[in-house]
C-alpha atoms as a PDB file:
ATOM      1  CA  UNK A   1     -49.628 -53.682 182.047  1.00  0.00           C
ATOM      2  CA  UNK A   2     -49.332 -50.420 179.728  1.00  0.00           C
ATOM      3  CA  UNK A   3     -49.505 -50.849 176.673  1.00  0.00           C
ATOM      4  CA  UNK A   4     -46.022 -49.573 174.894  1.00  0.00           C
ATOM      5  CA  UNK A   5     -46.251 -51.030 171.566  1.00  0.00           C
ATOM      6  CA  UNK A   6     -46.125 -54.345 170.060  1.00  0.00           C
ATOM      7  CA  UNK A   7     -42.100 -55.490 170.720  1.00  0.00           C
ATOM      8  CA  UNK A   8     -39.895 -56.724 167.566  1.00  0.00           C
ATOM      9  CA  UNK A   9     -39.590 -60.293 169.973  1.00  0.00           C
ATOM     10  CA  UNK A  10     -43.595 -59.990 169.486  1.00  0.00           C
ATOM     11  CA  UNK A  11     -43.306 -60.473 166.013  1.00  0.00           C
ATOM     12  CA  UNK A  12     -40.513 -62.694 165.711  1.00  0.00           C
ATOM     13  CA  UNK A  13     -42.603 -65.201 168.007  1.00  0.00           C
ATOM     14  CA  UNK A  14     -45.030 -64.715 165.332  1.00  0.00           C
ATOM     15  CA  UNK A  15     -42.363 -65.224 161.939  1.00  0.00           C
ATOM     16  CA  UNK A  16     -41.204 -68.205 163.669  1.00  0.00           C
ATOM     17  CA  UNK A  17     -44.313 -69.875 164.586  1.00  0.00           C
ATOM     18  CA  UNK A  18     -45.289 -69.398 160.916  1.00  0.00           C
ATOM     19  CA  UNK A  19     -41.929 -71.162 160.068  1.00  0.00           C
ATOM     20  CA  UNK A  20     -42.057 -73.659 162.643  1.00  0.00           C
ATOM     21  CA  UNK A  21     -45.740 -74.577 163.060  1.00  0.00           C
ATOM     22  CA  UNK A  22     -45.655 -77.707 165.852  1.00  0.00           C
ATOM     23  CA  UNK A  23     -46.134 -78.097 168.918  1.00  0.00           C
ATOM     24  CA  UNK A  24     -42.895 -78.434 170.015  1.00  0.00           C
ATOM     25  CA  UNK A  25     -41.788 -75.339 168.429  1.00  0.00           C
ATOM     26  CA  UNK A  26     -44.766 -73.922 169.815  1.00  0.00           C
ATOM     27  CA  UNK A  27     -43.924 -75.561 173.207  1.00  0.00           C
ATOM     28  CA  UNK A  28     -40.129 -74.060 173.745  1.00  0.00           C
ATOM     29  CA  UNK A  29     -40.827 -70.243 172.713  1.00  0.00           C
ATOM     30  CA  UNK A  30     -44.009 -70.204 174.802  1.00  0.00           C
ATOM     31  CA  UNK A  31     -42.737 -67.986 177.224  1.00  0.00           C
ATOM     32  CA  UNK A  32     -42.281 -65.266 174.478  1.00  0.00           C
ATOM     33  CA  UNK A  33     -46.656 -65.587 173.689  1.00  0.00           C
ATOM     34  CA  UNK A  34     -47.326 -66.031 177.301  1.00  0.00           C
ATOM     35  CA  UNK A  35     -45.229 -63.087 179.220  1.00  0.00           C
ATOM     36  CA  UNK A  36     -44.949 -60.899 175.752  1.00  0.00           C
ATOM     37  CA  UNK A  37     -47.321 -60.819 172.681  1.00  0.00           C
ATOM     38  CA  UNK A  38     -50.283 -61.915 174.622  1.00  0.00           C
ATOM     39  CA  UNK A  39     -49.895 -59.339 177.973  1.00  0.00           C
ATOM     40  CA  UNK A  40     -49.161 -56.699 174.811  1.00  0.00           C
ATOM     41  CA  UNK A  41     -52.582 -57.540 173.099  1.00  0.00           C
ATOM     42  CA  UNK A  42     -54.541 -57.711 176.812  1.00  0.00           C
ATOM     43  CA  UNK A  43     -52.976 -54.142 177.542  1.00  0.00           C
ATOM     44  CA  UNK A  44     -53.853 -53.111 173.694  1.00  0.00           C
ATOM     45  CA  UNK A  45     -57.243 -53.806 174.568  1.00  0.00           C
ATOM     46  CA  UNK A  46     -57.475 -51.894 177.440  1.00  0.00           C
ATOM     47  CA  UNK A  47     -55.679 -49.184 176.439  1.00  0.00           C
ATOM     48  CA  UNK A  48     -58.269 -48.685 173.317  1.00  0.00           C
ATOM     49  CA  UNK A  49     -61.198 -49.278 175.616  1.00  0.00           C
ATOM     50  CA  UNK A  50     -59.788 -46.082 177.335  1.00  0.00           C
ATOM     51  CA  UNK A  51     -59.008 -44.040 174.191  1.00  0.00           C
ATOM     52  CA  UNK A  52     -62.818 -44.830 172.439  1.00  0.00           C
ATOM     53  CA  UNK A  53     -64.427 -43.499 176.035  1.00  0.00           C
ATOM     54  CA  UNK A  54     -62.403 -40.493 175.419  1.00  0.00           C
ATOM     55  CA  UNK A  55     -64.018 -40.395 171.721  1.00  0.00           C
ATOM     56  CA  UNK A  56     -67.200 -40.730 172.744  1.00  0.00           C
ATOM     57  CA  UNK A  57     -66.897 -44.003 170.599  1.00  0.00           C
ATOM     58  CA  UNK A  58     -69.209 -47.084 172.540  1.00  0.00           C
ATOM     59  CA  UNK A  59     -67.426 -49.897 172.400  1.00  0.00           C
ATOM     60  CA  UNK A  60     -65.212 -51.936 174.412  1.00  0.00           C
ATOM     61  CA  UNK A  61     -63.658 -54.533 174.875  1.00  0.00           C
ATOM     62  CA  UNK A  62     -62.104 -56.976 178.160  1.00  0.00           C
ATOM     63  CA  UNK A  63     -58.679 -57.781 178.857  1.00  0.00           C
ATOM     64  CA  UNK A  64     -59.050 -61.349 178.677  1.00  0.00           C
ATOM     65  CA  UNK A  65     -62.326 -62.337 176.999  1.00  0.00           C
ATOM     66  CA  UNK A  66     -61.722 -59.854 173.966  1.00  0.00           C
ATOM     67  CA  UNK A  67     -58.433 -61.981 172.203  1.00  0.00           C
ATOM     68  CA  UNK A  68     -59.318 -64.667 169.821  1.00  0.00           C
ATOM     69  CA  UNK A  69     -57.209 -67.965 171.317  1.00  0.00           C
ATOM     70  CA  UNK A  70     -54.570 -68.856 168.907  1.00  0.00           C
ATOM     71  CA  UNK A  71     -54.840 -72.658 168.845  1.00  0.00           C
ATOM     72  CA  UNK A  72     -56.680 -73.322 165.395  1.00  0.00           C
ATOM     73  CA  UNK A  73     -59.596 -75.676 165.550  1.00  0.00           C
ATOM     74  CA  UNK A  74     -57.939 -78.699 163.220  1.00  0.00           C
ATOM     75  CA  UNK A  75     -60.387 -81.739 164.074  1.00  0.00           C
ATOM     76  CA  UNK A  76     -62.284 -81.970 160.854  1.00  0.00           C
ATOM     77  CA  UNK A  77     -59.206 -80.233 159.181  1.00  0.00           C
ATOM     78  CA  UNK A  78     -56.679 -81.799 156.355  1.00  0.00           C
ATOM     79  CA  UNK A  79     -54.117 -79.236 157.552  1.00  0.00           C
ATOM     80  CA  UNK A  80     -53.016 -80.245 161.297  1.00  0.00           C
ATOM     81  CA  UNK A  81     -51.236 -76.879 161.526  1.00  0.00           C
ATOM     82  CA  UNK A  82     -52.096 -76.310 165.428  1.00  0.00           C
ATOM     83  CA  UNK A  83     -51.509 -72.779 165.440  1.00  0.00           C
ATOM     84  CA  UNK A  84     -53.057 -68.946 164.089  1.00  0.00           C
ATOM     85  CA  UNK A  85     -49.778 -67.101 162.749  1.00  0.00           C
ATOM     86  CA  UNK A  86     -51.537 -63.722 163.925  1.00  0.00           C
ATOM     87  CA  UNK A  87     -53.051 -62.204 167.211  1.00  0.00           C
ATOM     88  CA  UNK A  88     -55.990 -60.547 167.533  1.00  0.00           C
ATOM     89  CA  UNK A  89     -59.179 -59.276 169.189  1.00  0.00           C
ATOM     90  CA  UNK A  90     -62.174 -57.136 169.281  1.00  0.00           C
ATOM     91  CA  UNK A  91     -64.150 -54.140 170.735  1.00  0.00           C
ATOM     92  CA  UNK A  92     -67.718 -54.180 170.608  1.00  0.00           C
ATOM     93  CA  UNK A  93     -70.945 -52.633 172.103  1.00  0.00           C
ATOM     94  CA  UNK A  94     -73.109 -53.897 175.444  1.00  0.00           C
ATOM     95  CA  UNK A  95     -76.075 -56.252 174.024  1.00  0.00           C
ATOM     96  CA  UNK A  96     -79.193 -55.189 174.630  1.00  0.00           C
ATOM     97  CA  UNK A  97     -79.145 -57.419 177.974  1.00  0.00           C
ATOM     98  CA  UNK A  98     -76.511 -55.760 179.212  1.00  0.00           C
ATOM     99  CA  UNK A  99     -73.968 -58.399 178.505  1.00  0.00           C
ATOM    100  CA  UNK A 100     -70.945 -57.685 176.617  1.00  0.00           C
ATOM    101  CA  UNK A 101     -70.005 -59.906 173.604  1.00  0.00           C
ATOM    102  CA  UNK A 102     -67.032 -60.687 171.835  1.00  0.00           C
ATOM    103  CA  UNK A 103     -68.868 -60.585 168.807  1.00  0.00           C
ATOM    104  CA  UNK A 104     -71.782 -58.167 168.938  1.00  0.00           C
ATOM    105  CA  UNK A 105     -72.597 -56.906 165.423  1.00  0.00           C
ATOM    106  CA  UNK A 106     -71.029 -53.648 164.813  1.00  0.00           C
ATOM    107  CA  UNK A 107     -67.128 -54.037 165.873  1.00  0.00           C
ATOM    108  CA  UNK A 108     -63.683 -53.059 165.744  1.00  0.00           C
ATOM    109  CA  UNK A 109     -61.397 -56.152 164.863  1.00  0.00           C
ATOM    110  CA  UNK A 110     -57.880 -55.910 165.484  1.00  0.00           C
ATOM    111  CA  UNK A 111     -55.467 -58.153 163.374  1.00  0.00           C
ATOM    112  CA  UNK A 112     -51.701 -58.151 164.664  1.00  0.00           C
ATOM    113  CA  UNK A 113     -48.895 -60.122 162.270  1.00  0.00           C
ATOM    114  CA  UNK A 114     -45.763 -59.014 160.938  1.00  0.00           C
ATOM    115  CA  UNK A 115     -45.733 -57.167 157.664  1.00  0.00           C
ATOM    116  CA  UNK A 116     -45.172 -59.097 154.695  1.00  0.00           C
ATOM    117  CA  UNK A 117     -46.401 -62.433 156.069  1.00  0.00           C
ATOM    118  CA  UNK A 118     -47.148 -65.187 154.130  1.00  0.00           C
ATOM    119  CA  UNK A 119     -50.538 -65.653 153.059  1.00  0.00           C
ATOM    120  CA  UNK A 120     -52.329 -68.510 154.406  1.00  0.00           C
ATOM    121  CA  UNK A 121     -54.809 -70.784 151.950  1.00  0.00           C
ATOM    122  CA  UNK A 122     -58.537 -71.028 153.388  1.00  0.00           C
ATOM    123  CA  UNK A 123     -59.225 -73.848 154.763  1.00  0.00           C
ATOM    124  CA  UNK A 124     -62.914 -74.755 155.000  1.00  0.00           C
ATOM    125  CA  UNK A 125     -62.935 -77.108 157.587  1.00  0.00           C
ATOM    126  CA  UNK A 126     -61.212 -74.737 160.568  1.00  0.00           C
ATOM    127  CA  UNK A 127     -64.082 -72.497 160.159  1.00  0.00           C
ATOM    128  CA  UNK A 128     -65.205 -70.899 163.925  1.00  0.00           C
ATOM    129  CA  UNK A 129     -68.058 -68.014 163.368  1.00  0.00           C
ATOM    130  CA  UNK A 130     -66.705 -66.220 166.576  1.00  0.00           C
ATOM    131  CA  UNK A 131     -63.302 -65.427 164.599  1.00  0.00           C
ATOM    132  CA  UNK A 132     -63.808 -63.030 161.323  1.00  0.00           C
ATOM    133  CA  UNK A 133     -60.129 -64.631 160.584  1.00  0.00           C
ATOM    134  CA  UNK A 134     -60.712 -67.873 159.752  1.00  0.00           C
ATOM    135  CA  UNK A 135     -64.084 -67.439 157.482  1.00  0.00           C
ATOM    136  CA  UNK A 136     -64.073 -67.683 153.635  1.00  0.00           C
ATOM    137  CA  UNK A 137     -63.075 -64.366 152.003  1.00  0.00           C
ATOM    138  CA  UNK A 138     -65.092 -63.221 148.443  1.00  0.00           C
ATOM    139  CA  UNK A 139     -62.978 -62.734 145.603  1.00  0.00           C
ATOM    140  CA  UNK A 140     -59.938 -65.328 146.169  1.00  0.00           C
ATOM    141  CA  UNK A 141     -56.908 -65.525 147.745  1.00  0.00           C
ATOM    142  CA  UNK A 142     -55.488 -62.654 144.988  1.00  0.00           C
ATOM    143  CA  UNK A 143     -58.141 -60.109 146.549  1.00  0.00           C
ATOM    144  CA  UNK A 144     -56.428 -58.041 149.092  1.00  0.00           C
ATOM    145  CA  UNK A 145     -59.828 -55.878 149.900  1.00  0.00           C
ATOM    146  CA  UNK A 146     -62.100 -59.264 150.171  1.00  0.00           C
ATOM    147  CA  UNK A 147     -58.949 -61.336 151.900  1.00  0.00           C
ATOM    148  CA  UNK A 148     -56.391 -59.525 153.788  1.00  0.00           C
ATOM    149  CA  UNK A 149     -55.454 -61.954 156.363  1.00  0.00           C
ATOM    150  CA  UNK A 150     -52.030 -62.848 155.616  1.00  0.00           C
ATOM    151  CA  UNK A 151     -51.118 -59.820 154.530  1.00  0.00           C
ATOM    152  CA  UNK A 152     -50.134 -57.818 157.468  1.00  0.00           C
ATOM    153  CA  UNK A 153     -51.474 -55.828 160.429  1.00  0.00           C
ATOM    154  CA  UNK A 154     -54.949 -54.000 160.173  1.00  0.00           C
ATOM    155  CA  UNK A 155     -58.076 -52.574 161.962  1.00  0.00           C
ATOM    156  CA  UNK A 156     -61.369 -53.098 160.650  1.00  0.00           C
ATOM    157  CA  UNK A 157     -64.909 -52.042 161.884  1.00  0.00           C
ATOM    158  CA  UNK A 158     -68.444 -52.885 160.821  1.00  0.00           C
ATOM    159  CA  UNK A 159     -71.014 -55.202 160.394  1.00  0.00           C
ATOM    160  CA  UNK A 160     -69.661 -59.005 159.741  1.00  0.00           C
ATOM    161  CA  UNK A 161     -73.177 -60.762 159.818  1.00  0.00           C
ATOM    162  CA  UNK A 162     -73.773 -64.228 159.330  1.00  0.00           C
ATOM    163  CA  UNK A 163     -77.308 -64.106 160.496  1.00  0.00           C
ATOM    164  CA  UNK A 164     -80.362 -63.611 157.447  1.00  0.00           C
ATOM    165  CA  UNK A 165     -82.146 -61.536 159.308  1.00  0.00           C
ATOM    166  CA  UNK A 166     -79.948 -58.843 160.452  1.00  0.00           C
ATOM    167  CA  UNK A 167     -78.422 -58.684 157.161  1.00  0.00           C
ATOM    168  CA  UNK A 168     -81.905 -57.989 155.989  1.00  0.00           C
ATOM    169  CA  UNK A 169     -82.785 -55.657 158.891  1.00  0.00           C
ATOM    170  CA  UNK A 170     -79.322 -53.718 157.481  1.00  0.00           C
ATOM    171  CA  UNK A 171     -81.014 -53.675 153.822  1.00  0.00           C
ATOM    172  CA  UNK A 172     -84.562 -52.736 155.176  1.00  0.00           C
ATOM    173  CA  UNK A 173     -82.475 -49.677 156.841  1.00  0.00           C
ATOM    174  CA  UNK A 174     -81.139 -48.744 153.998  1.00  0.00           C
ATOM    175  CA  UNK A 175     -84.693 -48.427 151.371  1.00  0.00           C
ATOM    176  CA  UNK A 176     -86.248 -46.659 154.164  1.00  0.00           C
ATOM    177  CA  UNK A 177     -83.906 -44.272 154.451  1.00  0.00           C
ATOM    178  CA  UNK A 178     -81.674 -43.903 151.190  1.00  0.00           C
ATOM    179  CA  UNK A 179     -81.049 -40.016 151.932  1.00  0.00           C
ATOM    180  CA  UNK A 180     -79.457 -41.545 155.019  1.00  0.00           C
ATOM    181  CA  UNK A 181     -77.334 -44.223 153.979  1.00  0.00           C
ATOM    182  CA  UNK A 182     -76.006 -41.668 151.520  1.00  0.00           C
ATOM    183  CA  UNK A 183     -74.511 -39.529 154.011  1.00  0.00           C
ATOM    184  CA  UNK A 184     -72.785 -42.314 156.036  1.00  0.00           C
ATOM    185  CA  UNK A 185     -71.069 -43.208 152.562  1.00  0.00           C
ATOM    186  CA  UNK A 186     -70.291 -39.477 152.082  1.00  0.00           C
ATOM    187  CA  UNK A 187     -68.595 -39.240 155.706  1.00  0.00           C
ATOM    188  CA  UNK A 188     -66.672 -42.097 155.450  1.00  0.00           C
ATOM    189  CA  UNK A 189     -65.449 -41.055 152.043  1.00  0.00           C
ATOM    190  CA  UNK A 190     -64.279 -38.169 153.692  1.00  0.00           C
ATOM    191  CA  UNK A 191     -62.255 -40.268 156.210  1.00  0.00           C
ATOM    192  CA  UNK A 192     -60.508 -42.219 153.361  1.00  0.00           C
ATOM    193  CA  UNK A 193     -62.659 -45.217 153.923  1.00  0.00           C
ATOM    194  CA  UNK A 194     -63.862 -47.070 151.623  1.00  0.00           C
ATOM    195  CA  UNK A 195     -66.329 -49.958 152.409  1.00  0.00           C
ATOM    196  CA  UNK A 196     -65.542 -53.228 151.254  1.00  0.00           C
ATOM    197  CA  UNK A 197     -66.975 -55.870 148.558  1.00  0.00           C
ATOM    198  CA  UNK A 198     -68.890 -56.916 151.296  1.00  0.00           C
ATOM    199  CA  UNK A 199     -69.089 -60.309 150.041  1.00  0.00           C
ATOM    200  CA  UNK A 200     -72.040 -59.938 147.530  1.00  0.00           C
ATOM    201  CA  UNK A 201     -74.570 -61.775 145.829  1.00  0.00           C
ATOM    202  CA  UNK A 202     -75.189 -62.161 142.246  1.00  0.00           C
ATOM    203  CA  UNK A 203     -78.479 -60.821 142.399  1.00  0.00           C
ATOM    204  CA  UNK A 204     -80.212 -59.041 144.241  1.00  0.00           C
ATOM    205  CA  UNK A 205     -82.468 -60.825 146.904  1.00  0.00           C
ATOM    206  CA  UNK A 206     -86.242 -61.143 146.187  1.00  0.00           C
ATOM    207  CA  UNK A 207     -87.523 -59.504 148.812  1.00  0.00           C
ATOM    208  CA  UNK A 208     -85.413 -56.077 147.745  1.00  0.00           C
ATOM    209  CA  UNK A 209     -85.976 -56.827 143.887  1.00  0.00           C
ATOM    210  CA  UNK A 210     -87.486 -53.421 143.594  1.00  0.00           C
ATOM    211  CA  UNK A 211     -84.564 -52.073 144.220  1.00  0.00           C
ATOM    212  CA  UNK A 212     -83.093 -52.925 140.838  1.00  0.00           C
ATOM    213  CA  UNK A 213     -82.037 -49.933 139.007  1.00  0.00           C
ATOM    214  CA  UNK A 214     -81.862 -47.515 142.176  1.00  0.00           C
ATOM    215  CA  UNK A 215     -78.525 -45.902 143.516  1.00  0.00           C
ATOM    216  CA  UNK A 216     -78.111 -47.886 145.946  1.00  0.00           C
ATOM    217  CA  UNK A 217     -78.666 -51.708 144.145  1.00  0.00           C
ATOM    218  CA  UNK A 218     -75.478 -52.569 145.290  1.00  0.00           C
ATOM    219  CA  UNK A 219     -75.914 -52.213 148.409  1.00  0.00           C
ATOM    220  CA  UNK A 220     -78.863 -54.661 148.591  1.00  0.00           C
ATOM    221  CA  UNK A 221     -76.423 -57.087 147.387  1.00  0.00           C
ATOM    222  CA  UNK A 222     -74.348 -56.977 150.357  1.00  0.00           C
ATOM    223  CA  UNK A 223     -73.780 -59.509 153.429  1.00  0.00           C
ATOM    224  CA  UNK A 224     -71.213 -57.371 155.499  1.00  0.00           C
ATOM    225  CA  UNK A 225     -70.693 -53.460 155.518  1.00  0.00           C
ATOM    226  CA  UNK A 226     -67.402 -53.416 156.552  1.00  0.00           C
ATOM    227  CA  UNK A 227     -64.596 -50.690 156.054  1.00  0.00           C
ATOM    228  CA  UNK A 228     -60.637 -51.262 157.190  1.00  0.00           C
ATOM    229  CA  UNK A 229     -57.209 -49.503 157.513  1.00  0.00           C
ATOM    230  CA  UNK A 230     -53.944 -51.661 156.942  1.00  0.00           C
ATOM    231  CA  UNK A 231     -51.282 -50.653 159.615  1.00  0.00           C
ATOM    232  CA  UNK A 232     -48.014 -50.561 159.888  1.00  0.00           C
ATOM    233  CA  UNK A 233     -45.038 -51.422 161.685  1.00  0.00           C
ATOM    234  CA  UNK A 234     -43.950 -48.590 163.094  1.00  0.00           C
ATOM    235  CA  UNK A 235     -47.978 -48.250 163.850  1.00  0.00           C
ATOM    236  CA  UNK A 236     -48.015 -51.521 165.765  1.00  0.00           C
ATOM    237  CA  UNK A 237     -44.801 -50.623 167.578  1.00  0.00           C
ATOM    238  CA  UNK A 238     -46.024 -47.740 169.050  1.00  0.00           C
ATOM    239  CA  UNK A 239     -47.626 -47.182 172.183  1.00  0.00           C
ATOM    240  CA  UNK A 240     -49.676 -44.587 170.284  1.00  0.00           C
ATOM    241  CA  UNK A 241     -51.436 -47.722 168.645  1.00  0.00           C
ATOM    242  CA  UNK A 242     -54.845 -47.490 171.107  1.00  0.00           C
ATOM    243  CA  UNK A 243     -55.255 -43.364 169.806  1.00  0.00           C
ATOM    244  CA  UNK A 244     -54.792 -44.422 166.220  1.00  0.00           C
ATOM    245  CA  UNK A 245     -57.451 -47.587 166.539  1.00  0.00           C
ATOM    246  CA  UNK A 246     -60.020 -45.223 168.567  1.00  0.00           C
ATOM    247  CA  UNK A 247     -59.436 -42.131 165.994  1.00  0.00           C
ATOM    248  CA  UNK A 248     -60.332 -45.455 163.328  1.00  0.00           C
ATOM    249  CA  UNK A 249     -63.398 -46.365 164.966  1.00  0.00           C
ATOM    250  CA  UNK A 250     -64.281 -42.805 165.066  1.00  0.00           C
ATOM    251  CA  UNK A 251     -64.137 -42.477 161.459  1.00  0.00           C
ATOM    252  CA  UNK A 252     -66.381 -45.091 161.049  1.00  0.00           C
ATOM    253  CA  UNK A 253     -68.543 -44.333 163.632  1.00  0.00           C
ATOM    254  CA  UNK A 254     -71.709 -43.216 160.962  1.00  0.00           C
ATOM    255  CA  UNK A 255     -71.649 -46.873 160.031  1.00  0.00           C
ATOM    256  CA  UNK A 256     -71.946 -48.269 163.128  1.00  0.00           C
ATOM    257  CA  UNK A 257     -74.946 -45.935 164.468  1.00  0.00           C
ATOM    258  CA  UNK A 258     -76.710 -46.849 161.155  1.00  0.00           C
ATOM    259  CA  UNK A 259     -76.461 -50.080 161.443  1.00  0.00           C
ATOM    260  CA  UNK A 260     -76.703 -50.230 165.401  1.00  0.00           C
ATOM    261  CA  UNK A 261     -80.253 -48.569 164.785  1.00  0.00           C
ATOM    262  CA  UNK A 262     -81.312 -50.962 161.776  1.00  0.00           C
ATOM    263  CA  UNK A 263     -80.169 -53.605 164.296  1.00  0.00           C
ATOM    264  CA  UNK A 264     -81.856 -52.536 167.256  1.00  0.00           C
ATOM    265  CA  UNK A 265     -84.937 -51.595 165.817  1.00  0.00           C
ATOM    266  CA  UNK A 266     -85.651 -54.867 163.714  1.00  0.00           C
END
């Protein structure tokens, strides 16, 4: 399938499941996810796999493995709400086996939902670590930087670590090479990105206290270095989406090598 844009039925399978979210609801408009939104998101995958080749960008992603499911995970959940009121998927680099993985640190997330959605309340017990969109978000539900799910369509690309020590092999990177780091911030700066909160400590972890007072202290305080783009409508819509995401991960392509080689080299 080409990709030719994300179809207004797309999104109204996505308003109504948020409406109307059962199983049986769920059950009669199936036929819109199966032989619509999904095949759309599959051929959006491919299609960006394509366009970061042509940008010299490493990652990809596959058809079928790359989409998050949309069933939520509601067994030790209060809320029984069976379904994720968004799409989406990722594009990531080749492990160093050789294997590709869904969720390979240093990524480009894709988050499809109508503009203007409502915002849904974080729910604790539906949290799966291989799906950035259902993990707690710093800074409350009022924090559109720390918790924009909910909020409408968006890229994102970066490091979303949950593992001590790569976020430490990430801080390491950055004392022994401050010049460095520095110039990643600089380019994406340049590109209008801005990287997030990050979801920081308090203070700064004892291993890197002697860091305090430096440039850079904030950046020791860090978990994730993540930066992201909102999108659109008439982005989504368009089969021009796969350029746009590529031209993205381009943009933040300094972050990834930095923190590819911190990773790799830990």
């Amino acid at each position: 399938m080409t990709f030719s844009g994300f179809a207004s039925d797309d999104l109204a399978f996505l308003k109504g499941l948020a409406a109307h979210n059962d199983r049986d609801w769920f059950t009669a408009h199936r036929a819109a996810y199966d032989e619509g939104l999904k095949p759309a998101l599959e051929a959006l995958v491919a299609a960006t796999t394509e366009a970061l080749a042509t940008h010299g960008v490493p990652l990809a992603g596959n058809a079928k493995k790359s989409l998050f499911r949309i069933h939520r995970d509601v067994r030790f959940s209060k809320d029984k709400s069976p379904y994720k009121t968004h799409v989406s998927a990722t594009l990531t680099r080749t492990g160093p086996d050789g294997l590709w993985r869904k969720m390979s640190p240093g990524m480009v997330y894709v988050h499809i939902e109508p503009e203007g959605g409502s915002r849904p309340v974080f729910d604790p017990d539906t949290i799966d670590p291989l799906d950035p969109s259902t993990l707690p978000q710093a800074g409350g539900e009022d924090d559109a930087e720390a918790n924009p799910f909910g909020r409408g369509p968006f890229v994102a690309a970066g490091f979303y670590l949950s593992e001590r020590p790569n976020i430490d092999a990430f801080r390491r990177a950055i004392a022994a090479d401050p010049a460095g780091w520095g110039k990643v911030v600089a380019a994406l700066t340049k590109a209008g990105l801005e990287l997030a909160r990050g979801d920081p400590l308090k203070r700064l972890p004892r291993d890197f206290a002697d860091q305090a007072g430096s440039p850079w202290e904030a950046e020791f305080k860090r978990t994730r270095w993540l930066v992201r783009r909102s999108l659109s409508g008439a982005e989504i819509a368009s089969p021009d989406l796969p350029e746009r995401l590529a031209a993205f991960a381009a943009d933040a392509r300094p972050l990834l090598e930095f923190g590819w080689k911190a990773l790799d080299g830990r």
